[in-house]
Protein backbone atom coordinates (compact mmCIF):
# COMPACT_ATOMS: atom_id res chain seq x y z
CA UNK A 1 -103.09 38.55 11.07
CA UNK A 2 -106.83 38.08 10.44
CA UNK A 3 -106.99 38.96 6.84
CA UNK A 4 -109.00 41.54 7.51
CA UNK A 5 -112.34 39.92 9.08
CA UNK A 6 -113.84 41.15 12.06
CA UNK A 7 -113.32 39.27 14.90
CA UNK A 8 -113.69 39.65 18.77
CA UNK A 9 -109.71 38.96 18.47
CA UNK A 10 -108.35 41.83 15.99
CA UNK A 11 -110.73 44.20 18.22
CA UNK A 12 -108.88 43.31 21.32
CA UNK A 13 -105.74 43.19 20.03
CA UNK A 14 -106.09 46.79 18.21
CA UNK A 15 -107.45 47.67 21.97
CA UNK A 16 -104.49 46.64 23.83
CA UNK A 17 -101.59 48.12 20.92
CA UNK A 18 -103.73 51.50 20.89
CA UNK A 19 -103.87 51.53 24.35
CA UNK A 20 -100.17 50.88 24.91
CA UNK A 21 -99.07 53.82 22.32
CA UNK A 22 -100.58 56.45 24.57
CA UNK A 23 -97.53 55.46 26.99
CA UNK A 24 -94.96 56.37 24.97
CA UNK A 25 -96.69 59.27 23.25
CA UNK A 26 -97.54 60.90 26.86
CA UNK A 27 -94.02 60.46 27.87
CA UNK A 28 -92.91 61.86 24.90
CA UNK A 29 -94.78 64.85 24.75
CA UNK A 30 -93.63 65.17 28.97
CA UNK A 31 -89.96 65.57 27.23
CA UNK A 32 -90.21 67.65 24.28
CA UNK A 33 -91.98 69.97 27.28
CA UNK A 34 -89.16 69.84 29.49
CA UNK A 35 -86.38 70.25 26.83
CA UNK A 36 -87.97 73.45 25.27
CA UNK A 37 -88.75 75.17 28.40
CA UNK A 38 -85.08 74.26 29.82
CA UNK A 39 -84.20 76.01 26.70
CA UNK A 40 -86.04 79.07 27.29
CA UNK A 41 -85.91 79.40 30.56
CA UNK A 42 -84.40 76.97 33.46
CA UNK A 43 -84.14 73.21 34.33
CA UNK A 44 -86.40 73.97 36.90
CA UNK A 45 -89.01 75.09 35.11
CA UNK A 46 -88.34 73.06 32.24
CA UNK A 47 -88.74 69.87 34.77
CA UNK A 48 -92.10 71.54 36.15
CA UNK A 49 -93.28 72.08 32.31
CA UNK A 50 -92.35 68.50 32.03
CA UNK A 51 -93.97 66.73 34.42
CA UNK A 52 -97.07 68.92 34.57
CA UNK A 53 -97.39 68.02 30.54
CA UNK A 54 -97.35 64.24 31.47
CA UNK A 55 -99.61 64.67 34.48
CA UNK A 56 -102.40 66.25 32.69
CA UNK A 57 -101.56 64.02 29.44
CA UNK A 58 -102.24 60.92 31.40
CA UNK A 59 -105.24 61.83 33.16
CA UNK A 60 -106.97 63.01 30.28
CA UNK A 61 -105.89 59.89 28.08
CA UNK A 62 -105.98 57.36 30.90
CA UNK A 63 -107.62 58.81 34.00
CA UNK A 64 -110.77 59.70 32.51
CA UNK A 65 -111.33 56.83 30.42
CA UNK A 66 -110.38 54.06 33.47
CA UNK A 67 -112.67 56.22 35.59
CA UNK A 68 -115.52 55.94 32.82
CA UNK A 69 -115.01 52.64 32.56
CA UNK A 70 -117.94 49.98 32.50
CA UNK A 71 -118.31 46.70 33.42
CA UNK A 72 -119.70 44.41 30.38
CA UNK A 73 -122.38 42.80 31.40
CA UNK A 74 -123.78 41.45 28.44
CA UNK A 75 -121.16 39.61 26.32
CA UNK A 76 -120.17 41.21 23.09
CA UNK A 77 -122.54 40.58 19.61
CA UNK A 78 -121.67 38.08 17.55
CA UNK A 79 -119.91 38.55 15.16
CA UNK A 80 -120.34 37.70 11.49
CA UNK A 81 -118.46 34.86 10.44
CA UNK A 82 -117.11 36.11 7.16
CA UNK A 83 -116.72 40.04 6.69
CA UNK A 84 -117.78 41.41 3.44
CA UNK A 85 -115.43 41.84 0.80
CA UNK A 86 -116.26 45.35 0.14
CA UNK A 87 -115.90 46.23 4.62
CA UNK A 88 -112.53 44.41 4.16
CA UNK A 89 -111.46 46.58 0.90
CA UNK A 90 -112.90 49.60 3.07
CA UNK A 91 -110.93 48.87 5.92
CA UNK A 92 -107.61 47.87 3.76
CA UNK A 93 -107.96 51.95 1.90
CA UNK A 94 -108.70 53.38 5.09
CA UNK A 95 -105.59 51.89 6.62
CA UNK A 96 -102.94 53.12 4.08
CA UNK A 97 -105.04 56.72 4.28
CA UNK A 98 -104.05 56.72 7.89
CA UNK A 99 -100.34 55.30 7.19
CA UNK A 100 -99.94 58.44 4.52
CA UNK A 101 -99.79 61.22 6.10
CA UNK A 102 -97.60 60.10 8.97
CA UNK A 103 -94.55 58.86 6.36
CA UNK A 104 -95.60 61.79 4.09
CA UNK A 105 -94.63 64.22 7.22
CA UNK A 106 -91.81 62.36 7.87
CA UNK A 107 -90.18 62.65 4.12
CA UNK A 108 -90.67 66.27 4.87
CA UNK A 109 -88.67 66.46 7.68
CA UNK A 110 -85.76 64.45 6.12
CA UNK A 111 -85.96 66.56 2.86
CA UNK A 112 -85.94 69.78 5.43
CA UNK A 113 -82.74 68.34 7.28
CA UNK A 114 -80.75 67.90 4.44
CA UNK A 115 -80.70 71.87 4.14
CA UNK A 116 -79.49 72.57 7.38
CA UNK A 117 -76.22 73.29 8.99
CA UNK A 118 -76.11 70.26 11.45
CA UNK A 119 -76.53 67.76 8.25
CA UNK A 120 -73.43 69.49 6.22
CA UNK A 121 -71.58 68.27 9.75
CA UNK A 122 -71.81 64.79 9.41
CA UNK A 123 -69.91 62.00 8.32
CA UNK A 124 -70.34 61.09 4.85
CA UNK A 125 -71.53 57.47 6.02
CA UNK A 126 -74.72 59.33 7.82
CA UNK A 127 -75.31 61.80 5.41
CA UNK A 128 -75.62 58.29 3.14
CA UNK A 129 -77.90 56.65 5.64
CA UNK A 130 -80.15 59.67 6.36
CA UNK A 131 -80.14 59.66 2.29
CA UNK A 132 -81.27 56.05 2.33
CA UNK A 133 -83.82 56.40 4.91
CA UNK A 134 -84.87 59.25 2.97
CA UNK A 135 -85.99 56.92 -0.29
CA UNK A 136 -87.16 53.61 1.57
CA UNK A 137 -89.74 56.27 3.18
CA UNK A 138 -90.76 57.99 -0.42
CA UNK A 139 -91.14 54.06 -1.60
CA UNK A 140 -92.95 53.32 0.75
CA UNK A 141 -95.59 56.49 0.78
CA UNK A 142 -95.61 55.36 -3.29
CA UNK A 143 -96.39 51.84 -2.08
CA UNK A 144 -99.32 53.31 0.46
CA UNK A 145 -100.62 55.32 -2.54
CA UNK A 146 -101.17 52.74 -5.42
CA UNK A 147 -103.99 50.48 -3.53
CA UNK A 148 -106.30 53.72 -4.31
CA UNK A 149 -104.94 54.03 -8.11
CA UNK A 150 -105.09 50.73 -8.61
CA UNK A 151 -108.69 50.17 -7.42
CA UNK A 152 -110.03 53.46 -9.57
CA UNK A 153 -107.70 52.93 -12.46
CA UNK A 154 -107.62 48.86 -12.75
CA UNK A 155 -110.74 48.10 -11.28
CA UNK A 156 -112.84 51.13 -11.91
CA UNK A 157 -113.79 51.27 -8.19
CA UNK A 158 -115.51 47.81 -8.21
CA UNK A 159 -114.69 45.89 -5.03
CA UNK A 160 -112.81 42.38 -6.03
CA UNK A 161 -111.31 39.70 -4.83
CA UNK A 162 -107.86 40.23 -6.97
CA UNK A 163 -108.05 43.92 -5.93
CA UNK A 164 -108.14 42.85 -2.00
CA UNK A 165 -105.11 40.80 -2.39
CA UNK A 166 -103.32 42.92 -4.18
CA UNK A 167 -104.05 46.21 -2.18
CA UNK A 168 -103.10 43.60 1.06
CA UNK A 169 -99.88 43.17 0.03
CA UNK A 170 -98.97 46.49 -1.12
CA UNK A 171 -100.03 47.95 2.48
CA UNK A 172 -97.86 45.13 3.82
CA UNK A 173 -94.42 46.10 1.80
CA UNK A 174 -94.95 49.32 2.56
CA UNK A 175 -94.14 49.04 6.15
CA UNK A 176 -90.61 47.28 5.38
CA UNK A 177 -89.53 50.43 3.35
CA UNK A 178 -91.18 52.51 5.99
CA UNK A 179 -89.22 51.20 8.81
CA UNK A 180 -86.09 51.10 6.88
CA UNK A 181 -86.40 54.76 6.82
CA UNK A 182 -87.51 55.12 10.46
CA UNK A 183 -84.39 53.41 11.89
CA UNK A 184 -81.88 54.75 9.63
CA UNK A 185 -82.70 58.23 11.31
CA UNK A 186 -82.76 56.87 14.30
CA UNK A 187 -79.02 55.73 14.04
CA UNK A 188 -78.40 59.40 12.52
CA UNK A 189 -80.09 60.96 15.42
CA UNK A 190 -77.91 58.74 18.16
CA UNK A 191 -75.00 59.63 16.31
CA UNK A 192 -75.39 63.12 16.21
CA UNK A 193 -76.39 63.34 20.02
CA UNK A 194 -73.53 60.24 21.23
CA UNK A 195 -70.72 61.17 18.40
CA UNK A 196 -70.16 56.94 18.49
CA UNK A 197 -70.78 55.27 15.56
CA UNK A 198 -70.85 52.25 16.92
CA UNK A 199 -73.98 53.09 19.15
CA UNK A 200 -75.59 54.82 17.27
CA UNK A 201 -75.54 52.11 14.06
CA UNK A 202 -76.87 49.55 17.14
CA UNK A 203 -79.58 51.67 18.15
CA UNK A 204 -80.66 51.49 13.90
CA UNK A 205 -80.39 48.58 14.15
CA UNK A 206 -82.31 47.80 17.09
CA UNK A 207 -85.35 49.82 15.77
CA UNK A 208 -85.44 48.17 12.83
CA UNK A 209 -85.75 45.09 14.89
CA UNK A 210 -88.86 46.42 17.08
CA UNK A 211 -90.95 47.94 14.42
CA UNK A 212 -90.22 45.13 12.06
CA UNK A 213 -91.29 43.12 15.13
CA UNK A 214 -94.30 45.22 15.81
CA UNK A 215 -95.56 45.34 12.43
CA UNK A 216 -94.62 41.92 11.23
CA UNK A 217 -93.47 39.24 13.74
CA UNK A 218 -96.13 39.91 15.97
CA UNK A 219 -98.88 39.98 13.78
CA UNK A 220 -97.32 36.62 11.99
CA UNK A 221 -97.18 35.08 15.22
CA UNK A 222 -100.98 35.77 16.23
CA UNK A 223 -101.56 34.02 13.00
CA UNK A 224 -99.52 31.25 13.41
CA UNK A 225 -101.71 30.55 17.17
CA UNK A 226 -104.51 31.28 15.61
């Protein structure tokens, strides 16, 4: 979107997106509460677990930080025009290290489910997507992985131009392999919780859609306006 400078714009629009993903992460973490303490003990409880998680979860994520919050005053410090090739190679590792260990936990998970009971149960067509999903996210930790070889093997460590571009792109295809894998569980999981095909092959679908839209479309779009 701004290939990779520093700009008043990428640092608001990183603001808003990480801002945003507490949302869905409190909520989240509010129903994972409420399904495991249903489990253990009642619906009651579980929906007291539940609530009292998001509660605190939101205060502590939101609450304090709106109640900290400052007026700016002073506008922000100009920024340099151009970044520095060797903040933007920085920033372009440092991005694929945080990408790794998410999709690298992930891969786990779908090697793990393979071995258990509830995977021997499904349809061959899901046991084929979950498979799928399986190597578009191995590809795509591989793709995360090779900026680093690359720059210590091909370019010795040295920060360059070639090495920016390349690295760039690889972080970039990664997230097309990544999502590929993301969804295709996604349409396993709504299968084995709806039993309908049909839904659960449109909810895939539609999460391919959003995180391709998230990760590509959007930042296309801010581009494209400039």
């Amino acid at each position: 979107m701004f290939d990779g400078e520093s700009r008043p714009a990428a640092l608001g629009v990183a603001t808003t997106l990480s801002g945003a993903s507490l949302l869905p992460l409190t909520i989240g973490l509010g129903i994972a509460a409420f399904v495991t303490f249903e489990h253990l003990f009642s619906r009651t409880v579980g929906i007291l677990a539940g609530s009292s998680f998001t509660t605190i979860a939101l205060a502590l994520l939101y609450g304090i930080g709106f109640a900290l919050r400052r007026d700016q005053k002073s506008p922000m410090p100009k920024m340099p025009d151009n970044t520095s090739l060797k903040s933007k190679i920085e920033q372009m590792l440092t991005e694929a290290r945080v990408i790794i260990p998410g999709g690298q936990a992930l891969l786990g998970f779908q090697l793990i489910a393979t071995l258990t009971k509830a995977f021997n149960e499904l349809p061959a067509t899901f046991k084929y997507i979950h498979c799928a999903g399986l190597c578009a996210v191995a590809l795509s930790v591989v793709l995360l992985m090779t900026p680093a070889a690359v720059h210590r093997i091909g370019f010795h460590g040295e920060d360059d131009p070639d090495f920016f571009r390349i690295g760039s792109r690889l972080v970039i295809a990664a997230s097309i392999p990544l999502a590929t894998g993301i969804s295709a569980d996604v349409a396993v999981v709504f299968f084995k919780t709806t039993d309908n095909a049909g839904e659960a092959m449109a909810a895939g679908i539609a999460a391919l859609f959003a995180v391709l839209g998230f990760w590509l479309a959007y930042p296309v779009w801010r581009r494209a306006a400039g």
